[in-house]
C-alpha atoms as a PDB file:
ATOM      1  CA  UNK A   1      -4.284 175.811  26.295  1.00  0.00           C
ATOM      2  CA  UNK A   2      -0.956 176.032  28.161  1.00  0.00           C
ATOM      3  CA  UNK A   3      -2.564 177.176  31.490  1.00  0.00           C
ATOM      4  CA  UNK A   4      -0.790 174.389  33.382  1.00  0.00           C
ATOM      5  CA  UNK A   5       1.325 172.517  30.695  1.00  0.00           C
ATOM      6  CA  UNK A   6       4.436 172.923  28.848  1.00  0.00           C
ATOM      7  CA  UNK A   7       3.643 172.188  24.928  1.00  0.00           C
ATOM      8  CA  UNK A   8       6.229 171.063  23.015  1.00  0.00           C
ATOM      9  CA  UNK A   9       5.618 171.643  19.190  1.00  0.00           C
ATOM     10  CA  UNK A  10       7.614 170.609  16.250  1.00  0.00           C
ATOM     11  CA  UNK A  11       8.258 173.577  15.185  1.00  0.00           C
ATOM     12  CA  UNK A  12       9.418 174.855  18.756  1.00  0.00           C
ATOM     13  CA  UNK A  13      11.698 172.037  18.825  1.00  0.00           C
ATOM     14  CA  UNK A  14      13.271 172.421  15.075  1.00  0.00           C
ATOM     15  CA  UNK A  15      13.938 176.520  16.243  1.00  0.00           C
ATOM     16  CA  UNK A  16      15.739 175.226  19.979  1.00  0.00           C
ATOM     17  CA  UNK A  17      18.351 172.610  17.611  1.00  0.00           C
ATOM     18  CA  UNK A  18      19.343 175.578  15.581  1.00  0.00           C
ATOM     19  CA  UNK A  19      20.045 178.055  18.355  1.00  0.00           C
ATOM     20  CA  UNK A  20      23.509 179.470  17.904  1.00  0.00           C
ATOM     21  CA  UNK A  21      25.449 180.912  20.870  1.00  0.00           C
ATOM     22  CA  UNK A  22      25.992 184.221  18.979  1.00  0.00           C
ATOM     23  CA  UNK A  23      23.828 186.092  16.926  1.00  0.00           C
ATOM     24  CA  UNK A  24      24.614 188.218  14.290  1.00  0.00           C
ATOM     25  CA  UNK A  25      21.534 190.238  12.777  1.00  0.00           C
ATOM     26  CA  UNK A  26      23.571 191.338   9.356  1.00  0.00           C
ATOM     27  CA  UNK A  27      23.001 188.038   8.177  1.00  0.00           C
ATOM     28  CA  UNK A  28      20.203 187.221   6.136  1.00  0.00           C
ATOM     29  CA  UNK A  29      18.338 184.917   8.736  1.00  0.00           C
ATOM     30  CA  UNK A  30      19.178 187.003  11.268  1.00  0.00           C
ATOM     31  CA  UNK A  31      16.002 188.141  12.055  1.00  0.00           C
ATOM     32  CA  UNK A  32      14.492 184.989  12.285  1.00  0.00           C
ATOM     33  CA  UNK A  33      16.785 183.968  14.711  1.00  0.00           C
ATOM     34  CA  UNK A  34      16.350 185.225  18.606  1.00  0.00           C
ATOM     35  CA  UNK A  35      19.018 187.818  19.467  1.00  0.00           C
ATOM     36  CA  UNK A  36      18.579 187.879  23.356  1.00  0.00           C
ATOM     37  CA  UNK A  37      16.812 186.070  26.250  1.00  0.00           C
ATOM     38  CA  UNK A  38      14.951 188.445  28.988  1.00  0.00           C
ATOM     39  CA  UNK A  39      12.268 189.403  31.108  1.00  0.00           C
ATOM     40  CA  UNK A  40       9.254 191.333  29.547  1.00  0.00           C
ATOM     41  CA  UNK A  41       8.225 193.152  32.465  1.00  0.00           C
ATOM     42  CA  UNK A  42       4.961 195.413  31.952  1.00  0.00           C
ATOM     43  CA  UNK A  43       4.503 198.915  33.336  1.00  0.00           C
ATOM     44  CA  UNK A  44       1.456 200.464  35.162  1.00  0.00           C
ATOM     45  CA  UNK A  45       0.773 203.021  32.171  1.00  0.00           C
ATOM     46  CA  UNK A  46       0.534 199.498  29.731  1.00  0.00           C
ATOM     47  CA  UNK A  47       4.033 200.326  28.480  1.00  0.00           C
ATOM     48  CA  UNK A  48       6.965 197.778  28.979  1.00  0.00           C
ATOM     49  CA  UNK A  49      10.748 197.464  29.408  1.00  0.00           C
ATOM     50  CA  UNK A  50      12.833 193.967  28.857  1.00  0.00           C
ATOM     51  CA  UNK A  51      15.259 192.544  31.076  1.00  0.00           C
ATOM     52  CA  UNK A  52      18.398 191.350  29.451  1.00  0.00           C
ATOM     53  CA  UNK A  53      20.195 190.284  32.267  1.00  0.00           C
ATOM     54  CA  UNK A  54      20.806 191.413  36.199  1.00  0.00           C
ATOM     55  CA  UNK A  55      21.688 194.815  35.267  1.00  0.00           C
ATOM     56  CA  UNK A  56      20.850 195.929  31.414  1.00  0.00           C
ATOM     57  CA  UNK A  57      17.205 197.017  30.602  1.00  0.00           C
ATOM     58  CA  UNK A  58      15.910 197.045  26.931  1.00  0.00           C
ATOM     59  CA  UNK A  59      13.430 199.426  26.210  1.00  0.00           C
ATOM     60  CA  UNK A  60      11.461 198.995  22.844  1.00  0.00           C
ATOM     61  CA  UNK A  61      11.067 202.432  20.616  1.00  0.00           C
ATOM     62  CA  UNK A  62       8.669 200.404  18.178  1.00  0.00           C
ATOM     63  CA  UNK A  63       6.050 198.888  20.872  1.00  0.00           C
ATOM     64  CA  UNK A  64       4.061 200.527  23.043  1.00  0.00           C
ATOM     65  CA  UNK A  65       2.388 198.024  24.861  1.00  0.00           C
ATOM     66  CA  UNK A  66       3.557 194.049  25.681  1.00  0.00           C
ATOM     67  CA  UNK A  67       2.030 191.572  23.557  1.00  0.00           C
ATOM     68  CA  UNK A  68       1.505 189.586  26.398  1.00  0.00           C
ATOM     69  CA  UNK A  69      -0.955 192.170  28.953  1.00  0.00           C
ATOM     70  CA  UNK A  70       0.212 192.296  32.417  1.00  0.00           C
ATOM     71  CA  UNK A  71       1.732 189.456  32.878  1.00  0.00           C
ATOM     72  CA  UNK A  72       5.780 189.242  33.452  1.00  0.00           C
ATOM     73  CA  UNK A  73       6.969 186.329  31.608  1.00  0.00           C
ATOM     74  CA  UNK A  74      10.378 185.132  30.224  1.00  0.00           C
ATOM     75  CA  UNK A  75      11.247 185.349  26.510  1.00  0.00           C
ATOM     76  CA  UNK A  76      12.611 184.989  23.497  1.00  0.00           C
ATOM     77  CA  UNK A  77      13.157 188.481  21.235  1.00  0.00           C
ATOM     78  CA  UNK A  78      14.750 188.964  18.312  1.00  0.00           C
ATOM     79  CA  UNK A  79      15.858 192.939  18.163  1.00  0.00           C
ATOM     80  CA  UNK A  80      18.457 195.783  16.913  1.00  0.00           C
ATOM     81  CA  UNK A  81      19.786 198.804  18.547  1.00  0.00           C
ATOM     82  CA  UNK A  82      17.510 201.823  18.184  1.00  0.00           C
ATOM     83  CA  UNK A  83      20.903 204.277  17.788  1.00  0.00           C
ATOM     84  CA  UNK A  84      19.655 206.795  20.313  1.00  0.00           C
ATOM     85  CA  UNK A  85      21.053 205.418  23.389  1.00  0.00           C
ATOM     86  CA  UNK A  86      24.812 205.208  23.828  1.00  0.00           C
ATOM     87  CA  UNK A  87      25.478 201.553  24.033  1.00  0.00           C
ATOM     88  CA  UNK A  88      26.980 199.947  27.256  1.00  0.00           C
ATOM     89  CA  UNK A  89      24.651 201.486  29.437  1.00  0.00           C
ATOM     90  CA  UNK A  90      22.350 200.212  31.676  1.00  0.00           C
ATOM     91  CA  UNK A  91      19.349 201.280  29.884  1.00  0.00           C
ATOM     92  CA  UNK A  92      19.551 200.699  25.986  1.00  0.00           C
ATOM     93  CA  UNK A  93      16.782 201.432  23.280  1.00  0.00           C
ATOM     94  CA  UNK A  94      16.178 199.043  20.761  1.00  0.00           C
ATOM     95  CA  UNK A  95      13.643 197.822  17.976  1.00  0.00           C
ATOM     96  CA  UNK A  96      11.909 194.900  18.621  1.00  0.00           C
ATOM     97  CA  UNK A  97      11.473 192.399  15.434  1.00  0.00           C
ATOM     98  CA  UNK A  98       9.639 190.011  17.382  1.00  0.00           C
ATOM     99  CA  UNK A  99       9.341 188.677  20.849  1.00  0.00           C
ATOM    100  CA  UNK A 100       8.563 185.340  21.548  1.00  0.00           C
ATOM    101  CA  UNK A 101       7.302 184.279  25.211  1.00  0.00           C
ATOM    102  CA  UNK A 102       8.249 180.770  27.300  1.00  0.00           C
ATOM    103  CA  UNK A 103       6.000 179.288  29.450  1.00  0.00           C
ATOM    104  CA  UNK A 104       6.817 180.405  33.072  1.00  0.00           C
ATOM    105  CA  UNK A 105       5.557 179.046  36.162  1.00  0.00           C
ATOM    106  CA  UNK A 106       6.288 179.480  39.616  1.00  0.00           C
ATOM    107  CA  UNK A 107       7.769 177.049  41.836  1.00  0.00           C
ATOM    108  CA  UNK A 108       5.606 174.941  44.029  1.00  0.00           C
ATOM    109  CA  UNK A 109       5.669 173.467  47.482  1.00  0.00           C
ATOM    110  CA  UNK A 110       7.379 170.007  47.998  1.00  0.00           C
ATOM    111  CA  UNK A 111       4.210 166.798  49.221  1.00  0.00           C
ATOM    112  CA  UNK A 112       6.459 164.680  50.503  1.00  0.00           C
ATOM    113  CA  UNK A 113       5.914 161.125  49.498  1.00  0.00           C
ATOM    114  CA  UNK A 114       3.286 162.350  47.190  1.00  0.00           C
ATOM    115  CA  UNK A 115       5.659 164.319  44.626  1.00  0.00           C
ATOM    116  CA  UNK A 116       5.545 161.270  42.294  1.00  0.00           C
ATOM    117  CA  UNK A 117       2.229 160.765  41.828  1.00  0.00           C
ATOM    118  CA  UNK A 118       1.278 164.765  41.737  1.00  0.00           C
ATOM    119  CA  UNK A 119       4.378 165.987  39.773  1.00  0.00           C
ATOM    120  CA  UNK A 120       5.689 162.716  37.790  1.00  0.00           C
ATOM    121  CA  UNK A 121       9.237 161.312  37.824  1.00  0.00           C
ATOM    122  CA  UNK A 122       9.683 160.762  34.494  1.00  0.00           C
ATOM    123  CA  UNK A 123      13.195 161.276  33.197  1.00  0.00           C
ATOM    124  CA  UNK A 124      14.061 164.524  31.728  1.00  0.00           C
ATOM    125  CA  UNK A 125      17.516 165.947  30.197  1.00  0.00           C
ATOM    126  CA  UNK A 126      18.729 169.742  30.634  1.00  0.00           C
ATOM    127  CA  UNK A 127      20.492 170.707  28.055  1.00  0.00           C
ATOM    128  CA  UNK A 128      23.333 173.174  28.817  1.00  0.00           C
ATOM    129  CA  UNK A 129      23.859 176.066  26.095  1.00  0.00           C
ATOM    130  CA  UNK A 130      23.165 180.127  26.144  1.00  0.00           C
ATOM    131  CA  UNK A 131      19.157 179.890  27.265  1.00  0.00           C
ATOM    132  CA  UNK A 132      19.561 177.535  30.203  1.00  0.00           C
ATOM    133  CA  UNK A 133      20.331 180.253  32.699  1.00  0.00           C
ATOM    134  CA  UNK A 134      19.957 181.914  35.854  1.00  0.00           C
ATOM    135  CA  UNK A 135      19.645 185.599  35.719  1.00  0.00           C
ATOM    136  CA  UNK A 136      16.882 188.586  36.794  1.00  0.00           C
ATOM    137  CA  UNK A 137      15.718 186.110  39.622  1.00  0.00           C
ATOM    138  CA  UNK A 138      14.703 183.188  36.861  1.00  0.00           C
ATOM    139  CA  UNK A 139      15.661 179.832  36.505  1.00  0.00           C
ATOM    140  CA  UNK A 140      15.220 179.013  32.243  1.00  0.00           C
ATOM    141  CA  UNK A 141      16.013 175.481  30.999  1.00  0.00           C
ATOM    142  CA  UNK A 142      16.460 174.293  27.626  1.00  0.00           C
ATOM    143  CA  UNK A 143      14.684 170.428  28.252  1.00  0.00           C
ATOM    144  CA  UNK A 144      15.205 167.394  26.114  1.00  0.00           C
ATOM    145  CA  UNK A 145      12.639 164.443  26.457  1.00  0.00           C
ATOM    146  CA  UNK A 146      11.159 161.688  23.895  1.00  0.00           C
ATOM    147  CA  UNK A 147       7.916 162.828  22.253  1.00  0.00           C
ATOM    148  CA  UNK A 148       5.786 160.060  20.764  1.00  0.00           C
ATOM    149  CA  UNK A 149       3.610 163.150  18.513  1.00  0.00           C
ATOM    150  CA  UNK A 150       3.671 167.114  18.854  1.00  0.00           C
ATOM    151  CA  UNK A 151       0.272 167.741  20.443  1.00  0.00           C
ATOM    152  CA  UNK A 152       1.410 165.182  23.156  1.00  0.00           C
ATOM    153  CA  UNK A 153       1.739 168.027  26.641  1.00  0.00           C
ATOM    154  CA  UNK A 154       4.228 167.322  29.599  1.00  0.00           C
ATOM    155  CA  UNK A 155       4.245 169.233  32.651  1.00  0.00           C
ATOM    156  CA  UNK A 156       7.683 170.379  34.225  1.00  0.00           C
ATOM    157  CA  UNK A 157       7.200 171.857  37.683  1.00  0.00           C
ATOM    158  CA  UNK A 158      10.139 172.922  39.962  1.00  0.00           C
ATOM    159  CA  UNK A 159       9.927 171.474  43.510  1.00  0.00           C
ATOM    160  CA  UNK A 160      10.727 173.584  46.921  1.00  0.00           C
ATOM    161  CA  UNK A 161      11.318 172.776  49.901  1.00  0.00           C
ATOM    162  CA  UNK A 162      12.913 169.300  49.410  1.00  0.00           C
ATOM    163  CA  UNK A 163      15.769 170.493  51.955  1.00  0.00           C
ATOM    164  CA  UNK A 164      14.532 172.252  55.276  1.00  0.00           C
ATOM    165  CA  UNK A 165      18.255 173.850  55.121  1.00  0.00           C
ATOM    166  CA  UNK A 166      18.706 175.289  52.264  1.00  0.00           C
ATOM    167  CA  UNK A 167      15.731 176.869  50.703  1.00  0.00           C
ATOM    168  CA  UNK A 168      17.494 177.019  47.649  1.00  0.00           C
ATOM    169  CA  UNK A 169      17.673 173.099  46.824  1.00  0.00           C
ATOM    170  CA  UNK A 170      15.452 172.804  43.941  1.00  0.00           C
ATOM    171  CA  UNK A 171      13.961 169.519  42.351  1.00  0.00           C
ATOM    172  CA  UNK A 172      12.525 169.450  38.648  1.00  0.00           C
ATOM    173  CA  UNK A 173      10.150 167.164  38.007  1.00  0.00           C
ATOM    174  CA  UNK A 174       8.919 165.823  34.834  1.00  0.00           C
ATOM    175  CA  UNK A 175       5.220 164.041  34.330  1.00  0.00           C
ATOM    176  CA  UNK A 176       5.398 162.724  30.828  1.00  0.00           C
ATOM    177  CA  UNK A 177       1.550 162.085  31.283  1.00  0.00           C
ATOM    178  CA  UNK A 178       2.224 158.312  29.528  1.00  0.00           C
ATOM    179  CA  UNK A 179       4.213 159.863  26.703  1.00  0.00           C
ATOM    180  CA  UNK A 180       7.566 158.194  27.385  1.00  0.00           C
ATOM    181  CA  UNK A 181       8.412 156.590  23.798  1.00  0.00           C
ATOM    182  CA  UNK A 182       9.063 158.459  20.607  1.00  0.00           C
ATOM    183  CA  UNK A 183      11.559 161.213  19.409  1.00  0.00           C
ATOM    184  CA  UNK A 184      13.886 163.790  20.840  1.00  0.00           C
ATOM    185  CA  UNK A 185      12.563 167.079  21.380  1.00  0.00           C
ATOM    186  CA  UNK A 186      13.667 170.183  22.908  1.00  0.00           C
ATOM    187  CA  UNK A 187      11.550 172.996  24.613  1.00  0.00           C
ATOM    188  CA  UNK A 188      12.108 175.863  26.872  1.00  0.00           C
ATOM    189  CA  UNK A 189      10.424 176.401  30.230  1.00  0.00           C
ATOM    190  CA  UNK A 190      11.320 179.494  32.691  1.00  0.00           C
ATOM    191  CA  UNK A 191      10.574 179.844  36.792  1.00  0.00           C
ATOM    192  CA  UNK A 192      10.369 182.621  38.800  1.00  0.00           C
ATOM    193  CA  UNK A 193      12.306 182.331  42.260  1.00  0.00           C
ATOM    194  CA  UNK A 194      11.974 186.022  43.375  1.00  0.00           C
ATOM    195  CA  UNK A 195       9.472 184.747  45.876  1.00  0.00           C
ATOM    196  CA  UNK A 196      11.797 182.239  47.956  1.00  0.00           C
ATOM    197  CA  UNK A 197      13.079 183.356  51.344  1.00  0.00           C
ATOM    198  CA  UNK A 198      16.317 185.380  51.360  1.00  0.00           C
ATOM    199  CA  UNK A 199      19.177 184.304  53.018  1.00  0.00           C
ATOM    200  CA  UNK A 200      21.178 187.478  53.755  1.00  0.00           C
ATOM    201  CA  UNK A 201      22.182 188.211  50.455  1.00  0.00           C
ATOM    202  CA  UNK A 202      20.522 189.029  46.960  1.00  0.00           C
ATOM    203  CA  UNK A 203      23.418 186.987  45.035  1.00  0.00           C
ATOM    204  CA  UNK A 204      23.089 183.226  46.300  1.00  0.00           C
ATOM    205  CA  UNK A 205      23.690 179.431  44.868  1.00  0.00           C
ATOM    206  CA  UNK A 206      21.162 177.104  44.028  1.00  0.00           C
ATOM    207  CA  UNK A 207      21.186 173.063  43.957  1.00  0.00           C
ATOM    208  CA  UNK A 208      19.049 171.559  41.072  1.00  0.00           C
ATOM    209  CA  UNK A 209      18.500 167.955  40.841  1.00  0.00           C
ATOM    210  CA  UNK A 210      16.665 166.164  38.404  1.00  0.00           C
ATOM    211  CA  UNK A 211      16.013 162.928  37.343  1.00  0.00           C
ATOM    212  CA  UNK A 212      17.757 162.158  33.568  1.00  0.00           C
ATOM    213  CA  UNK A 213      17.667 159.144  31.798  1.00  0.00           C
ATOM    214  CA  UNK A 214      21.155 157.994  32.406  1.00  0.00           C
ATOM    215  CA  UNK A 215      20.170 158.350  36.361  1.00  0.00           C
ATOM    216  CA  UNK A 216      20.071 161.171  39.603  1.00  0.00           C
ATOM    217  CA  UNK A 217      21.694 164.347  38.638  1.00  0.00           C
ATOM    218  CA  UNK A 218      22.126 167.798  40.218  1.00  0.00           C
ATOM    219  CA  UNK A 219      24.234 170.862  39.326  1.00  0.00           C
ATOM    220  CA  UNK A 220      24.556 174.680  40.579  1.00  0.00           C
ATOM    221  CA  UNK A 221      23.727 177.602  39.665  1.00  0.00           C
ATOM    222  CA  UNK A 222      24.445 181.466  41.083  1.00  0.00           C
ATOM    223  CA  UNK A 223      21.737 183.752  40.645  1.00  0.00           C
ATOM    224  CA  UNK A 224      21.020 187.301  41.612  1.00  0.00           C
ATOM    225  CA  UNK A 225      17.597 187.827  43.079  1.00  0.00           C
ATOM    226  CA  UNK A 226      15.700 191.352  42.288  1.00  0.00           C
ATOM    227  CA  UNK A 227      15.928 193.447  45.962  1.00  0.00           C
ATOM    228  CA  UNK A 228      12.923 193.080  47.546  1.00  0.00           C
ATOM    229  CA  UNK A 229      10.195 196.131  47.656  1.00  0.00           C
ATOM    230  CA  UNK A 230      10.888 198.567  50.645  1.00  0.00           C
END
């Protein structure tokens, strides 16, 4: 179960080292290969539309319902241009080849001195290519840690509330669960921030700080928040 873990798997991992920064589907693995990150966001009816980025919806002419229910989750898809919507538009049918879903969370609520022993502080590296990104009102990270076998689990959460000042100083914390020797592996790992306060503005920067194993780090990110409900 992945209720409250992130898996890492072998074969997960082997897919994330071969990830190219641009796709191109006439080649003869290019279906095997994901095309696109997004949002798979379902509809009341059961139907479902994908989220490509801040502005661009996918909507699949070969699937009529989301393999994954009700729930909204981030994703990996593989898919082609249906060629009945002009491209460059906002809203752009396509055929779905397969869609792929990453473990998405919400944030949680900073304890204080406690954050060690409830959320770990185990070193963890974020790997900067095309899927970690900020976009649609999600944080997704491509993670690196040591993995002593697959079926070992880790749990990533993302911390809140660290700063009083600035709700959107973010800590990501990594509890290894005693798994701390071993191999590389990468996995993905996606968290929905539409639920922290605004600020004023739908487009803001966030501070994320982790702990890596060369020491403290933080970087920023600008992300674009969905308007919230009238």
């Amino acid at each position: 179960m992945l209720k409250k873990h992130l898996l890492f798997s072998v074969a997960a991992s082997a897919l994330l080292m071969t990830l190219p920064s641009c796709i191109d589907n006439d080649e003869p693995s290019g279906e095997l290969r994901p095309t696109a990150i997004v949002t798979v966001c379902p509809n009341e009816d059961g139907s479902f539309i994908m989220q490509l980025d801040d502005s661009t919806q996918l909507v699949p002419t070969n699937l009529n319902t989301s393999p994954f229910g009700n729930k909204e989750v981030r994703a990996l898809v593989n898919y082609k241009d249906a060629n009945v919507s002009p491209k460059g538009k906002t809203i752009q049918n396509v055929e779905v080849n397969w869609l792929d879903s990453i473990r998405t969370k919400l944030p949680v609520e900073s304890l204080g001195e406690q954050n060690d022993s409830k959320f770990g502080n185990d070193p963890v590296e974020i790997v900067a290519d095309w899927v970690t990104v900020a976009e649609d009102g999600y944080l997704t990270l491509r993670v690196r840690t040591l993995w002593g076998t697959p079926q070992s689990i880790h749990v990533l959460n993302l911390i809140t509330g660290t700063n009083p000042d600035d709700p959107y100083e973010l800590e990501l914390r990594h509890d290894a669960k005693g798994d701390i020797n071993g191999h590389w592996g990468d996995a993905l790992i996606a968290f929905n921030l539409n639920h922290l306060p605004r600020t004023g503005s739908d487009k803001v920067k966030m501070k994320l700080k982790w702990k890596s194993f060369t020491g403290e780090k933080d970087t920023q990110f600008e992300i674009r928040m969905r308007p919230l409900e009238q």
